[in-house]
PDB file of N, CA and C in Angstrom:
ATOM      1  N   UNK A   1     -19.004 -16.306  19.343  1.00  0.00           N
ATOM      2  CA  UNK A   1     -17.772 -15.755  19.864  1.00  0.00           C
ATOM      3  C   UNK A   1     -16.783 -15.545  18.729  1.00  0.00           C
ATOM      4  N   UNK A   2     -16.101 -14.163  18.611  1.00  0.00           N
ATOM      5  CA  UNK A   2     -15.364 -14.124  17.751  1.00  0.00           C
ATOM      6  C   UNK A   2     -14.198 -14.326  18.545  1.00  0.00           C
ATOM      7  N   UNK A   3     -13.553 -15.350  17.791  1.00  0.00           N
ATOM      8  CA  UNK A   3     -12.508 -16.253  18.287  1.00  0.00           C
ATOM      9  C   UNK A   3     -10.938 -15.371  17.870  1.00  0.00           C
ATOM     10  N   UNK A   4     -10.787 -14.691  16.638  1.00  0.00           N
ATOM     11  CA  UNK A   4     -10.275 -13.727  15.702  1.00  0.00           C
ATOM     12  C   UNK A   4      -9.247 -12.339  16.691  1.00  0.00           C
ATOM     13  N   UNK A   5     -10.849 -12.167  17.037  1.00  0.00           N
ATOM     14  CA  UNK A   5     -11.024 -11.126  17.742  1.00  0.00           C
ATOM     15  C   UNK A   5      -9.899 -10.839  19.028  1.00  0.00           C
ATOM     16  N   UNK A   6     -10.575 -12.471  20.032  1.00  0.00           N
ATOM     17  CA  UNK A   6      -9.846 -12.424  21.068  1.00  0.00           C
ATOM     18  C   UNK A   6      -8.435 -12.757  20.931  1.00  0.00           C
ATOM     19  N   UNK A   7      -8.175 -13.368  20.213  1.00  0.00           N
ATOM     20  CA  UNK A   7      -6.153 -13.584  20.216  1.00  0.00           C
ATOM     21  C   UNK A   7      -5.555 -12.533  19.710  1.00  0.00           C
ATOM     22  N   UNK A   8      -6.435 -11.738  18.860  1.00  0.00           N
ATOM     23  CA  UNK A   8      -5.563 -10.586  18.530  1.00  0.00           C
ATOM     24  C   UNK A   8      -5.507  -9.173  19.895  1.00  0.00           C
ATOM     25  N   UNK A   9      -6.766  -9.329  20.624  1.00  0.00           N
ATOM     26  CA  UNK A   9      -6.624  -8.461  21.598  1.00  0.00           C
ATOM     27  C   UNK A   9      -5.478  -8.674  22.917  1.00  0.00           C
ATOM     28  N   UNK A  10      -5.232 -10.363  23.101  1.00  0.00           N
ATOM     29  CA  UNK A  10      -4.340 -10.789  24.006  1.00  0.00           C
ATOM     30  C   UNK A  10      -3.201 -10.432  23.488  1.00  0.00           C
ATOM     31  N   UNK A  11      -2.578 -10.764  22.391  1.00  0.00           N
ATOM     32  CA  UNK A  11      -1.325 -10.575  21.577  1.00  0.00           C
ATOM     33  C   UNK A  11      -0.682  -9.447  21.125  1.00  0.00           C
ATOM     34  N   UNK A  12      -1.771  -8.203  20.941  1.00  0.00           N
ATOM     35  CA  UNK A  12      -1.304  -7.116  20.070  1.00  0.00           C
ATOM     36  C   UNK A  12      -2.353  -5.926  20.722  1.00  0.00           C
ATOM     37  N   UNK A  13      -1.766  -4.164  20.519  1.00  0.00           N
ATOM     38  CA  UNK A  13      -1.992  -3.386  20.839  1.00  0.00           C
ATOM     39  C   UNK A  13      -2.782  -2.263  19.745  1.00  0.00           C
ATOM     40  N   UNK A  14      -3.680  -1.934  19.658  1.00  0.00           N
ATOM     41  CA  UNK A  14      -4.038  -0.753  18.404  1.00  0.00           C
ATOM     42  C   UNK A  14      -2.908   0.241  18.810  1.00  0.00           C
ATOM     43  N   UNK A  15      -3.008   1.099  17.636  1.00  0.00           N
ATOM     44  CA  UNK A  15      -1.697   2.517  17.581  1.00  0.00           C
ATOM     45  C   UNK A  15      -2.195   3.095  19.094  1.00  0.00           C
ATOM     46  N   UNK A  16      -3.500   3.747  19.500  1.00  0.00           N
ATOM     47  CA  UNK A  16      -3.916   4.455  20.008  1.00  0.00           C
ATOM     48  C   UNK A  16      -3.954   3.916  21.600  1.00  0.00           C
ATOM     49  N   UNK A  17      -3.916   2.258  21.987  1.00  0.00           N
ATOM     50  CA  UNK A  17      -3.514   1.730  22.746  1.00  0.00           C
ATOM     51  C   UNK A  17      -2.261   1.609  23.403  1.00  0.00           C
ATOM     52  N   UNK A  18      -1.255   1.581  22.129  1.00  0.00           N
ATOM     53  CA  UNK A  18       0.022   1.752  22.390  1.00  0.00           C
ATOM     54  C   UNK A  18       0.660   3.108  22.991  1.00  0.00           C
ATOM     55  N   UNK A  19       0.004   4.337  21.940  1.00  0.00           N
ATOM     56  CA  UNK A  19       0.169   5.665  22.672  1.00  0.00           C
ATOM     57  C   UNK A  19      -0.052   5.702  24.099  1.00  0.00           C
ATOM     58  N   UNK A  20      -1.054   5.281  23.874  1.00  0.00           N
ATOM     59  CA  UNK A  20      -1.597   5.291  25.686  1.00  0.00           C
ATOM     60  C   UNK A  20      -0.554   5.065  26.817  1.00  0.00           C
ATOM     61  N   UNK A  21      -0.498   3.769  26.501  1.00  0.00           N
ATOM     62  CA  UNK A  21       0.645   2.753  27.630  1.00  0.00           C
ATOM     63  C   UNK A  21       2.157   3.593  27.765  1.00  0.00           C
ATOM     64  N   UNK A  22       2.545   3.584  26.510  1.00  0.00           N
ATOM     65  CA  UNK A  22       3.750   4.293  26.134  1.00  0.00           C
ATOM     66  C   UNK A  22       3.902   6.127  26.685  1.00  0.00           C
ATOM     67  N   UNK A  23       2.361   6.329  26.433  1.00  0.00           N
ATOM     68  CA  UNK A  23       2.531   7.733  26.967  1.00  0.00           C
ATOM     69  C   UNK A  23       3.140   9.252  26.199  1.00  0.00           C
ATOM     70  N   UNK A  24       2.730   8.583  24.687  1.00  0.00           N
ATOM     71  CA  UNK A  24       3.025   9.831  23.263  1.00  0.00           C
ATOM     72  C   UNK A  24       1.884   9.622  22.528  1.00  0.00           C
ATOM     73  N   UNK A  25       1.851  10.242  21.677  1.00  0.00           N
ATOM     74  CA  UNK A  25       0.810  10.389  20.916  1.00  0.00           C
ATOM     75  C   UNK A  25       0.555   9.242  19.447  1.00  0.00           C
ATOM     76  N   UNK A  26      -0.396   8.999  19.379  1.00  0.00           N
ATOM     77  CA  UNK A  26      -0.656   8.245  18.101  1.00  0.00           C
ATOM     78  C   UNK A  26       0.304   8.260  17.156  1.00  0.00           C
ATOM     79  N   UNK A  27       0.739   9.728  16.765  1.00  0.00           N
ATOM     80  CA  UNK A  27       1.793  10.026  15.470  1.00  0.00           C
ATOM     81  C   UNK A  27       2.561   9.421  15.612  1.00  0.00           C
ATOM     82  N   UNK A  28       2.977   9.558  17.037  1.00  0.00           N
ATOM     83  CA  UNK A  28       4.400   9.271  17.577  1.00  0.00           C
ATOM     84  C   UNK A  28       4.716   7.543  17.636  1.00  0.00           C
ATOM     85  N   UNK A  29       3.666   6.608  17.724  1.00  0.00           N
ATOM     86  CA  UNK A  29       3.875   5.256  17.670  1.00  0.00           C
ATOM     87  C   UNK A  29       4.023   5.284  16.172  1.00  0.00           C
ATOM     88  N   UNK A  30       3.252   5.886  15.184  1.00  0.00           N
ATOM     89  CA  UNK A  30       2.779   5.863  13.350  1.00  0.00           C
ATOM     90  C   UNK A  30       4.669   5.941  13.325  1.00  0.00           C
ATOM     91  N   UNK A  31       5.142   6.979  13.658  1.00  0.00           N
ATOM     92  CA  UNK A  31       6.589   7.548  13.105  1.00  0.00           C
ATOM     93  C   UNK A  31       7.595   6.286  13.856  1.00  0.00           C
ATOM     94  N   UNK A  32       6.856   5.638  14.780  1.00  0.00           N
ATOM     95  CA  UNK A  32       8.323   4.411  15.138  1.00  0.00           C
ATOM     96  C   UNK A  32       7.858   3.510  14.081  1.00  0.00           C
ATOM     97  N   UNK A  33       6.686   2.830  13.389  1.00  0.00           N
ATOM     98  CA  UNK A  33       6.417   2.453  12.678  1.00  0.00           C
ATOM     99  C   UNK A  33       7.107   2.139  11.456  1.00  0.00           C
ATOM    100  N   UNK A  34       6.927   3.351  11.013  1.00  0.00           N
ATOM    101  CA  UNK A  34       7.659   3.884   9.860  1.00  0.00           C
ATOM    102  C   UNK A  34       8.967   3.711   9.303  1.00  0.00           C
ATOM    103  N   UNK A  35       9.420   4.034  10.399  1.00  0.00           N
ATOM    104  CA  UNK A  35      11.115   4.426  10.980  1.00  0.00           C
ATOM    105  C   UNK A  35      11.770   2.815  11.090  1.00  0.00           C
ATOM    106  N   UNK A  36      10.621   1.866  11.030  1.00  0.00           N
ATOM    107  CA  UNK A  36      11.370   1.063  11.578  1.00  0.00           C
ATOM    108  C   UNK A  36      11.314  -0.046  13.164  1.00  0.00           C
ATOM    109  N   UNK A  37      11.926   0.692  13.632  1.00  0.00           N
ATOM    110  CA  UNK A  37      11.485   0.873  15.123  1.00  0.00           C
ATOM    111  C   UNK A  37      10.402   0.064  15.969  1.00  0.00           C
ATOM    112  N   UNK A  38       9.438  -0.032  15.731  1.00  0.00           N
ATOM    113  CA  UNK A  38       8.224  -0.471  16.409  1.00  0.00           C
ATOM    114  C   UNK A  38       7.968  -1.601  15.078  1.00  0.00           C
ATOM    115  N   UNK A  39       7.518  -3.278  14.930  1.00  0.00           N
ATOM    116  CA  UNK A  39       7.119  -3.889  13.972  1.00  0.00           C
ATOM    117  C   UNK A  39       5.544  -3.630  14.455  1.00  0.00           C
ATOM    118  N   UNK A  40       4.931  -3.912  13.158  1.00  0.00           N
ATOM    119  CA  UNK A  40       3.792  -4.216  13.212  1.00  0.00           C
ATOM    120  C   UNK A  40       2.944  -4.785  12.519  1.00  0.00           C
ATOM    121  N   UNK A  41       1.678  -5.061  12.212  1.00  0.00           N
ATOM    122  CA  UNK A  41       0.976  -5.361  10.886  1.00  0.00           C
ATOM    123  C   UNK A  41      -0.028  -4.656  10.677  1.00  0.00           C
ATOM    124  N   UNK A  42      -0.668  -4.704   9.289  1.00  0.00           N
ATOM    125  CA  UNK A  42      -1.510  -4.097   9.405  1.00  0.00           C
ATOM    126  C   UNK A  42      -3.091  -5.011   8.865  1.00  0.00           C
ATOM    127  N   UNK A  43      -4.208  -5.011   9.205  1.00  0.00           N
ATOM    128  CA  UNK A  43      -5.151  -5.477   9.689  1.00  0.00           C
ATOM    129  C   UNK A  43      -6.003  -5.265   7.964  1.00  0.00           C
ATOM    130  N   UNK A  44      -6.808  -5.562   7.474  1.00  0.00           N
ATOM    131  CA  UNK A  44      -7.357  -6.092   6.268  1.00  0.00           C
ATOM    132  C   UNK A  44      -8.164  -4.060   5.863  1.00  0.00           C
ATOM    133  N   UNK A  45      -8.533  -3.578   7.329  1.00  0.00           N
ATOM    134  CA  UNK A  45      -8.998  -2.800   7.088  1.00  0.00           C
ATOM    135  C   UNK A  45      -7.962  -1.691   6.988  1.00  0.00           C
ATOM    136  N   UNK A  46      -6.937  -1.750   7.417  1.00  0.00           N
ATOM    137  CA  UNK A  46      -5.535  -0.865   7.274  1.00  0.00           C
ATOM    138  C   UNK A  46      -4.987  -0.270   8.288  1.00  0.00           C
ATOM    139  N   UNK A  47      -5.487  -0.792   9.643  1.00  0.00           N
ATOM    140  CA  UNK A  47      -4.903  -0.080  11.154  1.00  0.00           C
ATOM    141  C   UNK A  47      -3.653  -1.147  11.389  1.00  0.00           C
ATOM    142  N   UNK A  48      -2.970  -0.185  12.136  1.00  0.00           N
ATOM    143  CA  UNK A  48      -1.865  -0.777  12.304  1.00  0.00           C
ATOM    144  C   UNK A  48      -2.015  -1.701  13.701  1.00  0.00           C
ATOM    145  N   UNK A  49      -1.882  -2.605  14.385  1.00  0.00           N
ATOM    146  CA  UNK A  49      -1.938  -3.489  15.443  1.00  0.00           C
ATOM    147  C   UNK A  49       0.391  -3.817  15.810  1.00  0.00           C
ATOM    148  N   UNK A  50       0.486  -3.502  16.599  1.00  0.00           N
ATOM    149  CA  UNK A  50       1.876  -3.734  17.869  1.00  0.00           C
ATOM    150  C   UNK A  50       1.406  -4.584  18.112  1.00  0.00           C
ATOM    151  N   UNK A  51       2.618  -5.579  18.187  1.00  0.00           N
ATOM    152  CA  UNK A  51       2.678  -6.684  18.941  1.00  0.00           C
ATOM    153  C   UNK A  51       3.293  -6.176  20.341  1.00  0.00           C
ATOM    154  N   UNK A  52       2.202  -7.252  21.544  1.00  0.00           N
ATOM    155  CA  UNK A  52       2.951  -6.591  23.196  1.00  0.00           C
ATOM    156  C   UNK A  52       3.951  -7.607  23.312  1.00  0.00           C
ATOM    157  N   UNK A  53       4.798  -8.346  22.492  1.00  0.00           N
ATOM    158  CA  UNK A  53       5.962  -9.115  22.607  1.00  0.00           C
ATOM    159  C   UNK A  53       7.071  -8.115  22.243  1.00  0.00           C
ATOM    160  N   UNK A  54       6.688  -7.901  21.198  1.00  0.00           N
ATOM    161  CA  UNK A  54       7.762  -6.673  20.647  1.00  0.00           C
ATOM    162  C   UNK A  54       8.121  -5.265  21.401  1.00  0.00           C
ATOM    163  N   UNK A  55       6.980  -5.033  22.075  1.00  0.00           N
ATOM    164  CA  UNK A  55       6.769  -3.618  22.809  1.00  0.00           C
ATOM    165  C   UNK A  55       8.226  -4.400  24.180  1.00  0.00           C
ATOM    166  N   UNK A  56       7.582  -5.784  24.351  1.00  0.00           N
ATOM    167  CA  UNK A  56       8.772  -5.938  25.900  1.00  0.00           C
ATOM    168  C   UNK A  56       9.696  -6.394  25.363  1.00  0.00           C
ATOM    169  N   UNK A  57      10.448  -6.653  23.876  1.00  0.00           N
ATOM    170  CA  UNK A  57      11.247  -7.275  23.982  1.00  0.00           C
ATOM    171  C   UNK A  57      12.254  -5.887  23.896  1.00  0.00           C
ATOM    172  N   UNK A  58      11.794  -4.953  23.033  1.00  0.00           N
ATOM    173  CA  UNK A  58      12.329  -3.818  22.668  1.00  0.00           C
ATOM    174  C   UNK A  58      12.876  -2.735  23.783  1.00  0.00           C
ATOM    175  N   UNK A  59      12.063  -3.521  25.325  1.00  0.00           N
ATOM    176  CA  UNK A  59      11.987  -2.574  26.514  1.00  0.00           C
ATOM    177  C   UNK A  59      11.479  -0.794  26.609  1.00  0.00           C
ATOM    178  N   UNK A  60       9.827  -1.246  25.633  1.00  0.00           N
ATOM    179  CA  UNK A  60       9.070  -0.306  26.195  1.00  0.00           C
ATOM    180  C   UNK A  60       8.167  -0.602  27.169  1.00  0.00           C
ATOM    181  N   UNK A  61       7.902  -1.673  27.582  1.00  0.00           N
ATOM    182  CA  UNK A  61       6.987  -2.438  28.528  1.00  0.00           C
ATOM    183  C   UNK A  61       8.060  -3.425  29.399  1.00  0.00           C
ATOM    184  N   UNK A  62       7.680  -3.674  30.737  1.00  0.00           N
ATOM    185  CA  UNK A  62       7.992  -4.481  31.279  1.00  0.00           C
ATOM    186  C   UNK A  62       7.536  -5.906  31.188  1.00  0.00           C
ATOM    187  N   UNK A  63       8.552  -6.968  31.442  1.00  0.00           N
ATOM    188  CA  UNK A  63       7.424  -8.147  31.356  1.00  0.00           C
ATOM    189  C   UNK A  63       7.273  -9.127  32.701  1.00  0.00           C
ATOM    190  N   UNK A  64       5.504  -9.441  32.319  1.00  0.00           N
ATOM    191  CA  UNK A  64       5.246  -9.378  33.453  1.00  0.00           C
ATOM    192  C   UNK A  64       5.798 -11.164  34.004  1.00  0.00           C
TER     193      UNK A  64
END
């Protein structure tokens, strides 16, 4: 079991996940990124991962 794996999937969103939920496009999470706006980190291989704390604290998500 990758142990790694699963806390980062409970905790945090890929760019393309986030688009999703959010409902814009990939760029469009990359450019809050950027900007500022959206924190994030980035992963050993270089994708960016959202935190879903940040997404509700910021009030793009509701919490549940």
């Amino acid at each position: 079991m990758k142990r790694g794996r699963d806390i980062e999937t409970i905790l945090f969103y890929t760019t393309m996940e986030a688009a999703r939920i959010l409902r814009v496009s990939t760029q469009t999470i990359r450019n809050y990124i950027y900007s500022g706006k959206i924190k994030s980190y980035r992963t050993p291989g270089g994708h960016h991962r959202v935190s879903k704390d940040d997404l509700q604290r910021m009030g793009f998500l509701k919490k549940k």
